[in-house]
C-alpha atoms as a PDB file:
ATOM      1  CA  UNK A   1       8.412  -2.560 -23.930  1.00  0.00           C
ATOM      2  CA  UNK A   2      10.929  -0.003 -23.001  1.00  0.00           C
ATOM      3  CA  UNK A   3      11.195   3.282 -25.429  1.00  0.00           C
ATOM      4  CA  UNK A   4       8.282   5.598 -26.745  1.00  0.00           C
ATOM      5  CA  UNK A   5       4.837   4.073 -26.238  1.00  0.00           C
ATOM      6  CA  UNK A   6       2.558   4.391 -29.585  1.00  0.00           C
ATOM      7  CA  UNK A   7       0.334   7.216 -29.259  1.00  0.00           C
ATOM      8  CA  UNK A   8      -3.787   6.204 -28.382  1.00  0.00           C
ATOM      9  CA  UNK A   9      -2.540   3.718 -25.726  1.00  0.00           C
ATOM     10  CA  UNK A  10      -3.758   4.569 -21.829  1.00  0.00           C
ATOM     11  CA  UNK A  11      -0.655   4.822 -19.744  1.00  0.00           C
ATOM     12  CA  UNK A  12      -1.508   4.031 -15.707  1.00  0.00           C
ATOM     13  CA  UNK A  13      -1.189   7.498 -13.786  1.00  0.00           C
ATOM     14  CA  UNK A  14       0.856   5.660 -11.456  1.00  0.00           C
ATOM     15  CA  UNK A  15       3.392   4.158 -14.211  1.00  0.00           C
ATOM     16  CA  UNK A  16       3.928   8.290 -14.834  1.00  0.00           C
ATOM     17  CA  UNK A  17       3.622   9.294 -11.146  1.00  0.00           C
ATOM     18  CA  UNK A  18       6.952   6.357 -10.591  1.00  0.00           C
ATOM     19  CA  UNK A  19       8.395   7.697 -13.325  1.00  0.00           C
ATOM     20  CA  UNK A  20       8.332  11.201 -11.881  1.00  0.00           C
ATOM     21  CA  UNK A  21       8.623  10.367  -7.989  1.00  0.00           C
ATOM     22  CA  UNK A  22      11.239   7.601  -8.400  1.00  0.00           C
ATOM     23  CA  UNK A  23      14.378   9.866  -9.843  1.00  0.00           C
ATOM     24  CA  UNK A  24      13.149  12.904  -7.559  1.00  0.00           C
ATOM     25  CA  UNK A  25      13.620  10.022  -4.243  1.00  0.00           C
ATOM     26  CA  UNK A  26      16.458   9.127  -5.086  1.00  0.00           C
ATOM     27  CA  UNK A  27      18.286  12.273  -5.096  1.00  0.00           C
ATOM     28  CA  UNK A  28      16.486  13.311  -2.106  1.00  0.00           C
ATOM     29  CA  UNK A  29      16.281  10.818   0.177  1.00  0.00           C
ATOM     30  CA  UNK A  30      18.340   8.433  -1.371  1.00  0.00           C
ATOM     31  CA  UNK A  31      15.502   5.749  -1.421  1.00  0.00           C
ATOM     32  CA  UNK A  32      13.359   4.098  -4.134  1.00  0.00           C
ATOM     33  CA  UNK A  33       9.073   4.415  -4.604  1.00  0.00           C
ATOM     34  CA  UNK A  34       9.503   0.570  -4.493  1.00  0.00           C
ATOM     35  CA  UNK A  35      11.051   0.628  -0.785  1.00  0.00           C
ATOM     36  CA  UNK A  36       8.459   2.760   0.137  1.00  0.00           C
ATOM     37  CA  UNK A  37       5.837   0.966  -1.469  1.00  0.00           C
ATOM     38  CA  UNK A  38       6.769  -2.317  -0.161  1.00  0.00           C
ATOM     39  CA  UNK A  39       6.939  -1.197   3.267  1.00  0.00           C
ATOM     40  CA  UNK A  40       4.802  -3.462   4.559  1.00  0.00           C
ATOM     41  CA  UNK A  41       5.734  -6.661   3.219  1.00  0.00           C
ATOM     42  CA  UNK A  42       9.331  -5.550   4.851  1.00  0.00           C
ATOM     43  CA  UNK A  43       8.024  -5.001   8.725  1.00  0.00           C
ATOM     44  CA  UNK A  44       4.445  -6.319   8.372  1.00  0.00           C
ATOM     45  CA  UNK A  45       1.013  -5.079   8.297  1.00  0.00           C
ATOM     46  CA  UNK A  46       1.296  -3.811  12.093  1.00  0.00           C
ATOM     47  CA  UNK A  47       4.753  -1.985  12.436  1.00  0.00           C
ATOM     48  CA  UNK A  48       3.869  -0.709   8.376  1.00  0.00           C
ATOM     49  CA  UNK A  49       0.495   1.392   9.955  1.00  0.00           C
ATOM     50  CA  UNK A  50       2.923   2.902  12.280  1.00  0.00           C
ATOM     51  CA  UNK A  51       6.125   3.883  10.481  1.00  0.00           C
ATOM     52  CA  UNK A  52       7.863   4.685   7.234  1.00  0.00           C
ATOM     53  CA  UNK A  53      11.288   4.874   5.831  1.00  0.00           C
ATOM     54  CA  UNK A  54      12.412   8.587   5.676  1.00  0.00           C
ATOM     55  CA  UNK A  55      15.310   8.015   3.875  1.00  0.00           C
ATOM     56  CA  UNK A  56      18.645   5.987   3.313  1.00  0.00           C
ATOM     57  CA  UNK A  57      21.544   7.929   4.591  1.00  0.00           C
ATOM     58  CA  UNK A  58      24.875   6.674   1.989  1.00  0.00           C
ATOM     59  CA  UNK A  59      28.637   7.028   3.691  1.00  0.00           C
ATOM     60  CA  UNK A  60      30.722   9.604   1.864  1.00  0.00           C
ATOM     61  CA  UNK A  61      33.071   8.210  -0.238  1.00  0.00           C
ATOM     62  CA  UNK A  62      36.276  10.461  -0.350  1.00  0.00           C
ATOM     63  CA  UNK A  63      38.015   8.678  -3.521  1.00  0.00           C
ATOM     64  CA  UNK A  64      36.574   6.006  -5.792  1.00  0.00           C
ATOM     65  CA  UNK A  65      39.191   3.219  -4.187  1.00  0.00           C
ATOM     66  CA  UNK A  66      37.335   3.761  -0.921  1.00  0.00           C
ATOM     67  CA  UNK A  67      35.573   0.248   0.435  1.00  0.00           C
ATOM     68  CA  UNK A  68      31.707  -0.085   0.192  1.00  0.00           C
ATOM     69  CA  UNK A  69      30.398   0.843   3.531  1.00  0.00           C
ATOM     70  CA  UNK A  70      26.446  -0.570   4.052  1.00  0.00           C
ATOM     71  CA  UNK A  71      24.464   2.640   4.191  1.00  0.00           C
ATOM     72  CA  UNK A  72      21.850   3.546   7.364  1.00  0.00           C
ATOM     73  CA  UNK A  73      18.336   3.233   6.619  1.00  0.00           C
ATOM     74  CA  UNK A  74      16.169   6.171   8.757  1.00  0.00           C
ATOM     75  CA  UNK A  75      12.811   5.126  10.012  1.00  0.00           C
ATOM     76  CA  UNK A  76       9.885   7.484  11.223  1.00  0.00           C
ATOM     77  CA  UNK A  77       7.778   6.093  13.316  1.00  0.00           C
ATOM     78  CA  UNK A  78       5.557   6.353  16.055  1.00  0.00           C
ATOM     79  CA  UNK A  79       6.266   6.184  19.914  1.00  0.00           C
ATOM     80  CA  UNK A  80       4.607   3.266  20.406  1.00  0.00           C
ATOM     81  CA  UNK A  81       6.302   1.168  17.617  1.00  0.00           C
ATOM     82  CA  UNK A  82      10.653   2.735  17.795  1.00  0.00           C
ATOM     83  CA  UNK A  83      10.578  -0.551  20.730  1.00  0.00           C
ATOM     84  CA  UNK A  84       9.379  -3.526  18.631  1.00  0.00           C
ATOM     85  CA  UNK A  85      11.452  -1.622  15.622  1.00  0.00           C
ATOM     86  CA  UNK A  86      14.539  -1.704  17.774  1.00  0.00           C
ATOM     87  CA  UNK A  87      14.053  -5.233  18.404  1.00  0.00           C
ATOM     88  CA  UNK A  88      13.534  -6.414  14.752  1.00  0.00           C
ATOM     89  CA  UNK A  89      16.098  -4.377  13.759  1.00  0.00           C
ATOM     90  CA  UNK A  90      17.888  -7.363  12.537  1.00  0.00           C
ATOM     91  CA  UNK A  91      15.225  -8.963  10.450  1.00  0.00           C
ATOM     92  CA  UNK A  92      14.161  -5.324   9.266  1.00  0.00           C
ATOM     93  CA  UNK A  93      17.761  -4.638   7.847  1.00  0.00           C
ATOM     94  CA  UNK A  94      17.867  -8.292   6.333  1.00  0.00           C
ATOM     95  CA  UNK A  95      14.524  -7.909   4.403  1.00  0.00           C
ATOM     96  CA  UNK A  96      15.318  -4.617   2.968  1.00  0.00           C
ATOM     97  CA  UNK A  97      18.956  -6.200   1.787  1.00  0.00           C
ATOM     98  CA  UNK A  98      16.706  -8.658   0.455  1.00  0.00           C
ATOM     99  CA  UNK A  99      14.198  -6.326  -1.369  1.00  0.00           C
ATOM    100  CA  UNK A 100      17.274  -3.884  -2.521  1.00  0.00           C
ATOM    101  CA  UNK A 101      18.990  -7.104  -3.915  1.00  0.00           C
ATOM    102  CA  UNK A 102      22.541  -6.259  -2.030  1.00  0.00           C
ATOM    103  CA  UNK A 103      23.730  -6.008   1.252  1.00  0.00           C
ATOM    104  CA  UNK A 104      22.682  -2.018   1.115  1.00  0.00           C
ATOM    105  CA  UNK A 105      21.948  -1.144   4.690  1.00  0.00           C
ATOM    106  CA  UNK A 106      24.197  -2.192   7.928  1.00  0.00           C
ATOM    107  CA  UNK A 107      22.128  -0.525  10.768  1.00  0.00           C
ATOM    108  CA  UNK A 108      19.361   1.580  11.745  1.00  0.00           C
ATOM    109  CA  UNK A 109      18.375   4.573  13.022  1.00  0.00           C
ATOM    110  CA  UNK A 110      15.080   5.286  14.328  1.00  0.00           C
ATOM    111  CA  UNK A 111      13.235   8.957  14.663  1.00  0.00           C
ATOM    112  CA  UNK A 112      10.078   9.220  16.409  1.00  0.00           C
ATOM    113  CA  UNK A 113       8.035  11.782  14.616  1.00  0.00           C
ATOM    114  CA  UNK A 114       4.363  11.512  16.403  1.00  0.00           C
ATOM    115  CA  UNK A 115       0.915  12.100  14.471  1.00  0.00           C
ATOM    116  CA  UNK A 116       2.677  12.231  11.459  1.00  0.00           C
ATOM    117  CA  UNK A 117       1.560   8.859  10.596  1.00  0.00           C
ATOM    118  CA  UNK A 118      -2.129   9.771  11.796  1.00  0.00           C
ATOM    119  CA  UNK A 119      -2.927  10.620   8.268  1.00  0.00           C
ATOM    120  CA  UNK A 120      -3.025   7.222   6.544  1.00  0.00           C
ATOM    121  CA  UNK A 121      -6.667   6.147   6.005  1.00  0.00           C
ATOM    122  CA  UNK A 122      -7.464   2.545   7.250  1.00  0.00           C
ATOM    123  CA  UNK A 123      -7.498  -0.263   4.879  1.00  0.00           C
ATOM    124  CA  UNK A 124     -11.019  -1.160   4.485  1.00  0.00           C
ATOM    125  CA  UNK A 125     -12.183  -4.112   5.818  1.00  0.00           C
ATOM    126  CA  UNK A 126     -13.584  -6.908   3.194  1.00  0.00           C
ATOM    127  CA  UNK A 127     -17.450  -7.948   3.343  1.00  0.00           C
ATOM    128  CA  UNK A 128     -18.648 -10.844   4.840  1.00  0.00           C
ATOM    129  CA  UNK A 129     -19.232 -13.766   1.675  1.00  0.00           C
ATOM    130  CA  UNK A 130     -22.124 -15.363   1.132  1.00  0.00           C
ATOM    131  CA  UNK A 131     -23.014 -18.820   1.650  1.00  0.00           C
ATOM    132  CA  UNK A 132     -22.862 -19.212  -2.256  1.00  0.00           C
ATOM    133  CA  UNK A 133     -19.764 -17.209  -2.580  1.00  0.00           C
ATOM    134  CA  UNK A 134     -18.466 -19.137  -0.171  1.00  0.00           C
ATOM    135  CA  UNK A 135     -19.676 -22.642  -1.725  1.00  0.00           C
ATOM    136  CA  UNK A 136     -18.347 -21.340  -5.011  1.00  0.00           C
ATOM    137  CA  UNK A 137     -14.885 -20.323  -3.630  1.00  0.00           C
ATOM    138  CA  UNK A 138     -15.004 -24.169  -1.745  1.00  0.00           C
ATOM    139  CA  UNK A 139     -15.151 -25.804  -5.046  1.00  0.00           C
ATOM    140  CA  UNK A 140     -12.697 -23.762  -7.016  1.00  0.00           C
ATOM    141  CA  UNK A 141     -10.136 -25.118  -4.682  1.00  0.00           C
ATOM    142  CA  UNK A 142     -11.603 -28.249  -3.137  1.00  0.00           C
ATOM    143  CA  UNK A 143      -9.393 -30.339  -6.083  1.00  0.00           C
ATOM    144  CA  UNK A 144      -6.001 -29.121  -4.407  1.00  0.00           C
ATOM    145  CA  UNK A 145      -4.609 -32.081  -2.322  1.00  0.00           C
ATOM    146  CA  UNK A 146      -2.554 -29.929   0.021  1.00  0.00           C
ATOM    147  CA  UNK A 147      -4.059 -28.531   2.929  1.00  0.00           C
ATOM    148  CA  UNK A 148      -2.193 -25.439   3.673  1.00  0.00           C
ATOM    149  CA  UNK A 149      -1.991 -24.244   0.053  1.00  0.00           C
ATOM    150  CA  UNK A 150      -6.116 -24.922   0.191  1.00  0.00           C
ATOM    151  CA  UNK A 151      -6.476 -22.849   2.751  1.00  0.00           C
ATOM    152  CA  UNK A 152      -4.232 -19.749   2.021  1.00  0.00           C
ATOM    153  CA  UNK A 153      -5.804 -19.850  -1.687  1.00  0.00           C
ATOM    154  CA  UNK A 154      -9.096 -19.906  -0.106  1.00  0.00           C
ATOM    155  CA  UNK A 155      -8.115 -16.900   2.622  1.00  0.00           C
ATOM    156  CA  UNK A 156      -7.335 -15.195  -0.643  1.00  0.00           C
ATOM    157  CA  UNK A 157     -10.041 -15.510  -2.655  1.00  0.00           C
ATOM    158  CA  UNK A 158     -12.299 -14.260   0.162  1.00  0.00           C
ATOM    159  CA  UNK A 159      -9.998 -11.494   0.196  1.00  0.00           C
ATOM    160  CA  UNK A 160     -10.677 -10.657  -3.236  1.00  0.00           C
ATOM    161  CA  UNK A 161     -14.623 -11.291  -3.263  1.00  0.00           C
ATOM    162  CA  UNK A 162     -14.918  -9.625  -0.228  1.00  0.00           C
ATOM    163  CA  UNK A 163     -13.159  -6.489  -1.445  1.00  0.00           C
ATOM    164  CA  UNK A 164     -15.265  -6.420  -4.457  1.00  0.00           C
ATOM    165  CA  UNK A 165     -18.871  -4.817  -4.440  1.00  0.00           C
END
């Protein structure tokens, strides 16, 4: 529902805090809280603990008839990860195209920055289930004839129980 929201009803703080951050990125760094939030679906849950896009650095344009020119995306990362960066390079650029919905970035550039990642808390690690947790969770799916959508909806339920107390 786009417009004023009727007056009583909770808003999420991070709804607001989007609303806020997202213009203010833009303008800045010429990148989106999505991007950012998304990282790690982009590069994966290993390359994501170790870097972050900085920012997306657009061509000049000098007149409005000027030809689109794919933009550079800047990544900060870690030491250890600018190598495996530099070699997905390709697959990074083609997932963010994908994400933005347009072929927005051609190349790009990497700048180590190190312990400025060091800050990120871990994820937490999910409990181990118990045997009727995970009896439960076997039944739930047990119906589903195929094997590999069994499994993955069983990985993520114990996901989900595990992460809950």
């Amino acid at each position: 529902m786009a417009g004023k929201r009727p007056s009583g009803n909770p808003v999420a703080v991070s709804d607001l805090a989007t609303g806020i951050l997202d213009p203010m990125l833009r303008k800045r760094a010429g990148i989106s809280v999505g991007l950012v939030q998304s990282w790690e679906e982009i590069v994966g849950p290993r390359l994501a603990r170790l870097s972050r896009p900085e920012r997306i650095q657009w061509p000049r344009r000098l007149h409005e008839d000027d030809p689109f020119e794919p933009a550079v995306l800047v990544i900060a990362c870690e030491g250890v990860a600018a190598l495996h960066i530099q070699h997905q390079t390709g697959e990074i650029v083609s997932r963010a195209n994908t994400f933005l919905g347009f072929a927005a970035i051609g190349r790009i550039r990497i700048v180590q920055k190190p312990g400025a990642l060091a800050s990120r808390s871990p994820r937490p690690v999910p409990r181990a289930l118990s045997e009727t947790e995970r009896s439960r969770l076997a039944g739930t799916v047990g119906g589903i004839e195929d094997a590999s959508l069994r499994a993955s909806l069983e990985r993520l339920g114990a996901s989900v129980l595990g992460h809950r107390k």
